[in-house]
C-alpha atoms as a PDB file:
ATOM      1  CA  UNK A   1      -8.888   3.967 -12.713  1.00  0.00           C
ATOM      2  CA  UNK A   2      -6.389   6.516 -14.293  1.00  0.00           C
ATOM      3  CA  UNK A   3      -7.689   9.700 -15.394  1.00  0.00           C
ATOM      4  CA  UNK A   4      -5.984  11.623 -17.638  1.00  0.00           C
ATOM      5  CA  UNK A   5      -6.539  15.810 -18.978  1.00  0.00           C
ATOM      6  CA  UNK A   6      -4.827  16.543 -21.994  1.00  0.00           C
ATOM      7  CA  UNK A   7      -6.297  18.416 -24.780  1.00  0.00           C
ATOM      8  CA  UNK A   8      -3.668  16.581 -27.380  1.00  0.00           C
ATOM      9  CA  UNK A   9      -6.118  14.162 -29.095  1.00  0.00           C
ATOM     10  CA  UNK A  10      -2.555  11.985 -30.209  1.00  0.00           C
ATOM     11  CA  UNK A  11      -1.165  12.137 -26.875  1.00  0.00           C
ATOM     12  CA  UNK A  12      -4.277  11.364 -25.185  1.00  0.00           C
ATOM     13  CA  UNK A  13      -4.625   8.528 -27.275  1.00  0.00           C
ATOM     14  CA  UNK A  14      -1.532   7.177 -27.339  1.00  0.00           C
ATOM     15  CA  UNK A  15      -1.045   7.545 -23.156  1.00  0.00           C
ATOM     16  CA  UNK A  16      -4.764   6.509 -22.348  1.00  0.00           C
ATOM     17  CA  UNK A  17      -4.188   3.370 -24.841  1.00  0.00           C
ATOM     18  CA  UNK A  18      -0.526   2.798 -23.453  1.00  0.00           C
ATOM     19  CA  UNK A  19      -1.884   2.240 -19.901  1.00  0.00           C
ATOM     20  CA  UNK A  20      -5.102  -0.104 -20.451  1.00  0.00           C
ATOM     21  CA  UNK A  21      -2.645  -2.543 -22.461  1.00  0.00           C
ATOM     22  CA  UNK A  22      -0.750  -3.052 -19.301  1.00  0.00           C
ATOM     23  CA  UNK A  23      -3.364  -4.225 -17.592  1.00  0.00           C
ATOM     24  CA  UNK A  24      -4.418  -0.344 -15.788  1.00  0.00           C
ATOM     25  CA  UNK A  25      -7.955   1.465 -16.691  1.00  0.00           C
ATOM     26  CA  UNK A  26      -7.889   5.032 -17.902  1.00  0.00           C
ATOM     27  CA  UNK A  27      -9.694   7.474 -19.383  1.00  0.00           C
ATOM     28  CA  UNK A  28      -8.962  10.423 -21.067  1.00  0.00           C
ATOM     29  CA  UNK A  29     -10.098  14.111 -20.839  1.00  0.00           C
ATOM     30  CA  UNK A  30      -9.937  17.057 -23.130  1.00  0.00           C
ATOM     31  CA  UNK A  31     -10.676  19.949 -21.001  1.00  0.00           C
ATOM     32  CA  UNK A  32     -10.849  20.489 -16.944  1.00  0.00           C
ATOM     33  CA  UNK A  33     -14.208  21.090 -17.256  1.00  0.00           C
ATOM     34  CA  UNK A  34     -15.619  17.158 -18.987  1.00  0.00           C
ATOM     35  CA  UNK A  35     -12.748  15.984 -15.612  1.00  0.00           C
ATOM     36  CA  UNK A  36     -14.437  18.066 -13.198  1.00  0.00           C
ATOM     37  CA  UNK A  37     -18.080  16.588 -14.113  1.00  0.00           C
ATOM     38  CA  UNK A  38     -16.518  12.696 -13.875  1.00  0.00           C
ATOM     39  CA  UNK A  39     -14.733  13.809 -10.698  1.00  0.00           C
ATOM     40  CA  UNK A  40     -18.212  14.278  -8.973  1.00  0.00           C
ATOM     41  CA  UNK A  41     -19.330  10.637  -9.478  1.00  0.00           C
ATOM     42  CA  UNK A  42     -16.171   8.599  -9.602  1.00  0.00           C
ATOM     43  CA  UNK A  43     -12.825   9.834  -8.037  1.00  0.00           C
ATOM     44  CA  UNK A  44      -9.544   7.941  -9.906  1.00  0.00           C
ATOM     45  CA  UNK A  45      -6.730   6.113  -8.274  1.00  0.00           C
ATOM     46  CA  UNK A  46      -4.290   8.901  -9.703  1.00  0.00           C
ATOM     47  CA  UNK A  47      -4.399  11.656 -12.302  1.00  0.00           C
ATOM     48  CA  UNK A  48      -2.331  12.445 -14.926  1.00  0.00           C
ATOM     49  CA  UNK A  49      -2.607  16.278 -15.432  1.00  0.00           C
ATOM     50  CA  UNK A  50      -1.156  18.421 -18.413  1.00  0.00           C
ATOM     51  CA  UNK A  51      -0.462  22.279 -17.443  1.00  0.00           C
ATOM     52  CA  UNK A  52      -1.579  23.644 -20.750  1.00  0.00           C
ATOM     53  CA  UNK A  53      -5.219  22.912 -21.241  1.00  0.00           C
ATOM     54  CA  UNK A  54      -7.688  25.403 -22.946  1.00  0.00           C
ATOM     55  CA  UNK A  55     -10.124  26.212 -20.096  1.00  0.00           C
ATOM     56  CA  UNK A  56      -8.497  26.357 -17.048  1.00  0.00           C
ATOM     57  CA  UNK A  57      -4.481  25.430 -16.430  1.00  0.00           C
ATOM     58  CA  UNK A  58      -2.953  21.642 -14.671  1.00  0.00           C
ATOM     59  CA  UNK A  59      -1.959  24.025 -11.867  1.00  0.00           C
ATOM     60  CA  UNK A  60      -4.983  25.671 -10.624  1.00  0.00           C
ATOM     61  CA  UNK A  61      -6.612  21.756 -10.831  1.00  0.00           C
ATOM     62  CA  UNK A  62      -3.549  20.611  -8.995  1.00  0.00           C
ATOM     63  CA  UNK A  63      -4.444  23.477  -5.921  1.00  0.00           C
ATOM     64  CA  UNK A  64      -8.456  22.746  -6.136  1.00  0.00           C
ATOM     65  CA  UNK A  65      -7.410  18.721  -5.649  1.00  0.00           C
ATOM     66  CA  UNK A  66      -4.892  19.609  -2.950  1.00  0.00           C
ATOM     67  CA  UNK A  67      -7.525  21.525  -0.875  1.00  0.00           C
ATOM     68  CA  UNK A  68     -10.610  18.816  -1.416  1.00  0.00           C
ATOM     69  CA  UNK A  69     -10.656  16.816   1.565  1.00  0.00           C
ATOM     70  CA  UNK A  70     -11.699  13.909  -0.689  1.00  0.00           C
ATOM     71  CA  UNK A  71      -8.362  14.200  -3.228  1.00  0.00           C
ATOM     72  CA  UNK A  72      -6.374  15.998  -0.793  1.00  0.00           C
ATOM     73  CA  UNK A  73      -3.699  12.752  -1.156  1.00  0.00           C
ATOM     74  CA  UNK A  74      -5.038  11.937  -4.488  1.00  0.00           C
ATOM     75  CA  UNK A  75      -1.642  10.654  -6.825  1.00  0.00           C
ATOM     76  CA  UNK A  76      -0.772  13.781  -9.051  1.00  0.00           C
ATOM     77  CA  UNK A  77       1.611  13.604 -12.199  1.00  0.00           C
ATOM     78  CA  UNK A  78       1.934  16.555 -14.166  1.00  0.00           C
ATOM     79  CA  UNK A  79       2.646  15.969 -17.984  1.00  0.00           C
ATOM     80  CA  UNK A  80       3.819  19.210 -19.824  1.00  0.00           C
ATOM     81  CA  UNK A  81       5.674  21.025 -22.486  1.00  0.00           C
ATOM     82  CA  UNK A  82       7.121  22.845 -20.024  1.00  0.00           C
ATOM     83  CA  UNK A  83      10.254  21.320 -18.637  1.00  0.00           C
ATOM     84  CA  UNK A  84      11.893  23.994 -17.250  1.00  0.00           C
ATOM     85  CA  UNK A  85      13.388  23.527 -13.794  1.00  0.00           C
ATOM     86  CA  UNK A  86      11.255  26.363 -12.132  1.00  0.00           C
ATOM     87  CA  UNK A  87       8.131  25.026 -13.608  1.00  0.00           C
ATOM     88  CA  UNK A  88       9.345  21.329 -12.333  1.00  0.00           C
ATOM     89  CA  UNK A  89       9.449  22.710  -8.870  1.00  0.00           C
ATOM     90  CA  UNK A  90       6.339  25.075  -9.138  1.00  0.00           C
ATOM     91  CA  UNK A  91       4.532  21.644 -10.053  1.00  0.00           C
ATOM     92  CA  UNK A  92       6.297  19.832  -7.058  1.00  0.00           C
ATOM     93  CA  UNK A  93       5.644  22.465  -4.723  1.00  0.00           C
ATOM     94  CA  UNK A  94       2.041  22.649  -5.328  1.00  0.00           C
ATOM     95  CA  UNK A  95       1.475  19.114  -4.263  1.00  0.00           C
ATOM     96  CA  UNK A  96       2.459  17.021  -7.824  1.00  0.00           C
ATOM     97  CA  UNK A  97       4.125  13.281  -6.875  1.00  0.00           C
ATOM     98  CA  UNK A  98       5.679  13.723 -10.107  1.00  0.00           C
ATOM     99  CA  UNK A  99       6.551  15.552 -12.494  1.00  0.00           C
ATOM    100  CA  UNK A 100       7.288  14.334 -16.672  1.00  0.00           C
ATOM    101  CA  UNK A 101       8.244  16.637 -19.370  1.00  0.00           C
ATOM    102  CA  UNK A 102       6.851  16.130 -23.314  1.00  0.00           C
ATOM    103  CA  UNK A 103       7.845  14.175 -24.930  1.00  0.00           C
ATOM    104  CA  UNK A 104       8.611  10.916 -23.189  1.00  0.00           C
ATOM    105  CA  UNK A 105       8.385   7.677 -23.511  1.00  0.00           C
ATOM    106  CA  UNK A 106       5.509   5.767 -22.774  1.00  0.00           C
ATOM    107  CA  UNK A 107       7.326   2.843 -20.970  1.00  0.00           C
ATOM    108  CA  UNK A 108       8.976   5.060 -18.863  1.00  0.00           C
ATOM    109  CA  UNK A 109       5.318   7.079 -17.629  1.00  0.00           C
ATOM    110  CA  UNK A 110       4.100   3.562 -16.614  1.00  0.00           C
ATOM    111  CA  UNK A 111       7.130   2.766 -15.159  1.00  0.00           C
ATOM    112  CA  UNK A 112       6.662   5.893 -13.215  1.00  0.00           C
ATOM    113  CA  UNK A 113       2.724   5.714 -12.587  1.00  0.00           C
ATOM    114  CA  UNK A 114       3.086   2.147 -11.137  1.00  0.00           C
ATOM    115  CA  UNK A 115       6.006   3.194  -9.252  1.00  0.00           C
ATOM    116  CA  UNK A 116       3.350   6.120  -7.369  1.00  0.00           C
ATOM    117  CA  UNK A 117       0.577   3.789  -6.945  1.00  0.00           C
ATOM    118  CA  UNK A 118       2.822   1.091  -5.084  1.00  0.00           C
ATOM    119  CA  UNK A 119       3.823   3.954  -2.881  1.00  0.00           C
ATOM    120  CA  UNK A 120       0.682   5.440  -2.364  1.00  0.00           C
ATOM    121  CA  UNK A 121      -2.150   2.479  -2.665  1.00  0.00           C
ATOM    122  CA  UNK A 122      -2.927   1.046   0.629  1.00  0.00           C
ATOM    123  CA  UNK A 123      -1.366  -1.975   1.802  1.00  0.00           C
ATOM    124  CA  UNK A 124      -3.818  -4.937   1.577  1.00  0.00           C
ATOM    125  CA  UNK A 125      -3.578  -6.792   4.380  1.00  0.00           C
ATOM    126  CA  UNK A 126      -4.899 -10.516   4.860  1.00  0.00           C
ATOM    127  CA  UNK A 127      -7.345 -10.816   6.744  1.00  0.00           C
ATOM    128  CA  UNK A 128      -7.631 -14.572   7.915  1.00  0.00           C
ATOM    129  CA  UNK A 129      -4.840 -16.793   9.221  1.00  0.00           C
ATOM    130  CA  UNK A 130      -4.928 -20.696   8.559  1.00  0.00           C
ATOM    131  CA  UNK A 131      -2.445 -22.662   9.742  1.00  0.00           C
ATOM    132  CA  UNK A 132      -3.483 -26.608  10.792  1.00  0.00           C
ATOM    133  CA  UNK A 133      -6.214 -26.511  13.611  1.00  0.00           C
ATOM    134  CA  UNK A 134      -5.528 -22.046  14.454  1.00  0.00           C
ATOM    135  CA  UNK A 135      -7.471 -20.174  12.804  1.00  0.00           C
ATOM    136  CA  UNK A 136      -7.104 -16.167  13.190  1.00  0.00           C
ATOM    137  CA  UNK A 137      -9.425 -13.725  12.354  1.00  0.00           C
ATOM    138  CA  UNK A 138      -7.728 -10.517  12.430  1.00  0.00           C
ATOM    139  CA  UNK A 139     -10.845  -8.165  11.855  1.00  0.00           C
ATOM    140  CA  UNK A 140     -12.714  -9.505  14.383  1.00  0.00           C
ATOM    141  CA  UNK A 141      -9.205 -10.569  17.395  1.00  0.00           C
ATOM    142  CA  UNK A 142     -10.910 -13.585  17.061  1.00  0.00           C
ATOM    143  CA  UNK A 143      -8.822 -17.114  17.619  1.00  0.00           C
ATOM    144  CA  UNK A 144      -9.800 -20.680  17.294  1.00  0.00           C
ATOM    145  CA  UNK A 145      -7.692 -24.116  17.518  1.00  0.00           C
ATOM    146  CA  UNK A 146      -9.986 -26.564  16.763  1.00  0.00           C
ATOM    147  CA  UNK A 147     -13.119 -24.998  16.498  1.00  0.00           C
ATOM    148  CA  UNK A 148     -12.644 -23.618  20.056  1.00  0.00           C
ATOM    149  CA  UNK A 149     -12.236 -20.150  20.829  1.00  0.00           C
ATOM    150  CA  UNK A 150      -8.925 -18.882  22.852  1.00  0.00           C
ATOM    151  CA  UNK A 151      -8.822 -15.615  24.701  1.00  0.00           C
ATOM    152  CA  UNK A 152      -5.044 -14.264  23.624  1.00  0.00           C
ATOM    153  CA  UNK A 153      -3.657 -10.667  25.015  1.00  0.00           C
ATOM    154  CA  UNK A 154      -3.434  -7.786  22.963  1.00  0.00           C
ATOM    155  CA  UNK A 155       0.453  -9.025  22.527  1.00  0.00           C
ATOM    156  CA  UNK A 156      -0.195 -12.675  22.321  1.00  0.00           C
ATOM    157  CA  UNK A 157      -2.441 -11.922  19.442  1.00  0.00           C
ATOM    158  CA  UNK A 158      -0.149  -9.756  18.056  1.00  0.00           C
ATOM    159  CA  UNK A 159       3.031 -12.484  18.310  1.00  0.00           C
ATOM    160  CA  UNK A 160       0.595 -15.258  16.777  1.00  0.00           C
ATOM    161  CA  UNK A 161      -0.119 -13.265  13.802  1.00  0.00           C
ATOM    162  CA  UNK A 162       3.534 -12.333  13.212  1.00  0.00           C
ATOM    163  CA  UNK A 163       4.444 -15.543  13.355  1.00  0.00           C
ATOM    164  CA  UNK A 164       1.515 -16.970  10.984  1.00  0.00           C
ATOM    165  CA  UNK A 165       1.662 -14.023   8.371  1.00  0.00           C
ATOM    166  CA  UNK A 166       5.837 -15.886   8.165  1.00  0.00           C
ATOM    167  CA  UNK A 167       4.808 -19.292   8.120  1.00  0.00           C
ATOM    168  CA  UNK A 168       7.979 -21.387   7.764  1.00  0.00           C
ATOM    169  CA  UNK A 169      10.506 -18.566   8.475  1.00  0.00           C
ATOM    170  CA  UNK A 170      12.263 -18.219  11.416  1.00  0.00           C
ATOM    171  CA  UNK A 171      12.477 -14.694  13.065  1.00  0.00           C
ATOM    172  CA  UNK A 172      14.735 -14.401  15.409  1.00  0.00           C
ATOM    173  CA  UNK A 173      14.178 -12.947  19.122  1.00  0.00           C
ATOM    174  CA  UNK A 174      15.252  -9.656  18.238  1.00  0.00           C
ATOM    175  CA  UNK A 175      12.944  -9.325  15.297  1.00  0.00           C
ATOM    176  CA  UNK A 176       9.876 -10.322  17.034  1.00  0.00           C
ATOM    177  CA  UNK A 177      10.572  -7.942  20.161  1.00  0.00           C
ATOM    178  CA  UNK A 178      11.107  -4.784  17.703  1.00  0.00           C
ATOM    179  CA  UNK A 179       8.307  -5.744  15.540  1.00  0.00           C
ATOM    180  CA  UNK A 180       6.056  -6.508  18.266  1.00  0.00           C
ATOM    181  CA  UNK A 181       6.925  -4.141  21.111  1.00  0.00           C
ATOM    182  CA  UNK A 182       8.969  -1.495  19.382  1.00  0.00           C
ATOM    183  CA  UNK A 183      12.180  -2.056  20.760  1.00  0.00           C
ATOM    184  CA  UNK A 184      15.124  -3.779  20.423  1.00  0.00           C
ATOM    185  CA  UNK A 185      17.445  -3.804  23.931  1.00  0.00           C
ATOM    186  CA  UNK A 186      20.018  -6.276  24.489  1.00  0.00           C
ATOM    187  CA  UNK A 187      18.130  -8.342  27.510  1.00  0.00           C
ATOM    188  CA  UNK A 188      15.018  -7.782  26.978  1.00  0.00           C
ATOM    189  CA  UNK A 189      14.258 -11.262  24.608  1.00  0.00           C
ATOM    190  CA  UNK A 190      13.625 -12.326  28.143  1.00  0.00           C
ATOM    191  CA  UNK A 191       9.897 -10.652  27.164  1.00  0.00           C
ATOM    192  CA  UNK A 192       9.578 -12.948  23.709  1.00  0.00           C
ATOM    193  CA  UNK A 193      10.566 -16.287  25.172  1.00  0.00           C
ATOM    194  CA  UNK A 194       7.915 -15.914  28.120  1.00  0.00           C
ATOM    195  CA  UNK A 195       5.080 -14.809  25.690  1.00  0.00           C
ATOM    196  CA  UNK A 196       5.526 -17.327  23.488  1.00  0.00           C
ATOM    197  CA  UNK A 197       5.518 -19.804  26.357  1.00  0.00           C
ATOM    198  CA  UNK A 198       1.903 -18.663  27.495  1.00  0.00           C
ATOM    199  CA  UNK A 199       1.067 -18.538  23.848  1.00  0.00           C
ATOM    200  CA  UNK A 200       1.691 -22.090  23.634  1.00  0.00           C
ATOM    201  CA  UNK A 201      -0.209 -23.079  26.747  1.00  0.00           C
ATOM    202  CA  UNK A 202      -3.497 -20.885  25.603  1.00  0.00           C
ATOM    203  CA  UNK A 203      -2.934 -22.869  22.236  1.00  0.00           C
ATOM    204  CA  UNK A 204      -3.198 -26.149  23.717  1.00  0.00           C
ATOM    205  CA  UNK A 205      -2.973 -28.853  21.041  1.00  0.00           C
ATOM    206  CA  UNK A 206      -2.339 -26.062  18.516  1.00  0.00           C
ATOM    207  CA  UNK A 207       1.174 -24.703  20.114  1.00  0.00           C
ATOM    208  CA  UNK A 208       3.020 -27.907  18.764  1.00  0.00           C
ATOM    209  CA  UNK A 209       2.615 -25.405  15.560  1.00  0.00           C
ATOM    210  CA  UNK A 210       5.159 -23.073  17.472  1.00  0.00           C
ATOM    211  CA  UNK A 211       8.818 -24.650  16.949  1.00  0.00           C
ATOM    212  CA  UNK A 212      12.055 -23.177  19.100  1.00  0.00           C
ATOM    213  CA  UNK A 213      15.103 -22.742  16.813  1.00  0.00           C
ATOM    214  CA  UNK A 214      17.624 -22.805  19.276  1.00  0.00           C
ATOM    215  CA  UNK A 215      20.140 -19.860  19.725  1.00  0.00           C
ATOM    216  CA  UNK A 216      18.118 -17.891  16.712  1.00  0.00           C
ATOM    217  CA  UNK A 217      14.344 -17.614  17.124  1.00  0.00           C
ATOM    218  CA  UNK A 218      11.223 -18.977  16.850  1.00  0.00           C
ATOM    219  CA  UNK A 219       9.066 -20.159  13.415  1.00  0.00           C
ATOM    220  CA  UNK A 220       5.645 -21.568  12.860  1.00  0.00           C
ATOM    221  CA  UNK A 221       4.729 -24.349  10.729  1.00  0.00           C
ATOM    222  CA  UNK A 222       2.190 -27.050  10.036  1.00  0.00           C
ATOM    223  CA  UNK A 223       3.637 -30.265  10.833  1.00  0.00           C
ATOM    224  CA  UNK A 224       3.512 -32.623   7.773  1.00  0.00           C
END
């Protein structure tokens, strides 16, 4: 959910209807003080906040948000008259992701508020892997081939997953040992070939999965 204050019935509108017909749900505000009372049982996925409003200004909201623990990295974009560089940078240096001067166009605000979210929504991460008889569990650093359970290292886990989550594409040595242990010294793939060797044995049946790509890397991939 988007909310937006803007005491501009047209603009309101316009932006509010703009953003649900690309697929996004907002809602629309004419005062800080009808956005304050939603704020206290639903909190938005970003805000859209004009500086001129009747009761109080965008600003002061913009400081109250930034000093709630609960919206302290809540998406801000301020949306004013006022396009004057020093206003632009008072907006950006009290906590605003961005910053759009009236009058714009409306492809070009949700190119920009799809553009924040991407940055600032949370990656969503799978949680399962499925890949012939392994199955991962990441939540619960569980692993099965088979139906039977197989006690991995923190490392081992780690490698398996990396490998799953690319199913079919080859990562080379180097990539796995920066990905996986943070570091990337000529050498050291020493450290990936001999995991991946006790992976497959603690895989049993299920490290035929595991395919050596010689001189490059290593991929996984269910065998047809």
């Amino acid at each position: 959910m988007i909310y937006l204050v803007e005491d501009d019935n047209s603009i309101r509108e316009l932006v509010v209807y703009t953003l649900q017909s690309t697929g996004m749900e907002a809602r629309g505000f004419s005062c800080a003080a009808d956005f304050w009372e939603a704020m206290k049982t639903d909190l938005p996925s970003m805000v859209l906040l004009d500086i001129m409003l009747p009761d109080e200004d965008g600003l002061t909201i913009l400081k109250k948000l930034r000093t709630a623990a609960a919206t302290e990295k809540l998406p801000v974009m301020m949306l004013t008259a006022k396009g004057t560089e020093y206003d632009k940078v008072i907006g950006l240096d009290s906590g605003a992701d961005d910053y759009l001067p009236k009058p714009f166009g409306m492809m070009e605000l949700v190119s920009r508020v799809r553009a924040i979210l991407r940055r600032t929504m949370p990656e969503k991460k799978q949680n399962t892997y499925q890949l012939g008889t392994i199955h991962v569990d990441i939540g619960k650093h569980e692993v099965t081939v088979d139906g039977r359970p197989v006690t991995l290292t923190f490392k081992e886990f780690e490698l398996l997953c990396c490998l799953m989550e690319n199913e079919g594409i080859v990562l080379s040595r180097d990539r796995l040992l920066s990905k996986i242990w943070g570091y990337d010294f000529d050498g050291e793939t020493r450290t990936v070939d001999v995991h991946i060797r006790t992976l497959r044995q603690k895989l049993g049946l299920g490290g035929k999965y595991i395919e050596t790509i010689r001189g490059v890397g290593y991929k996984m991939e269910e065998i047809g």
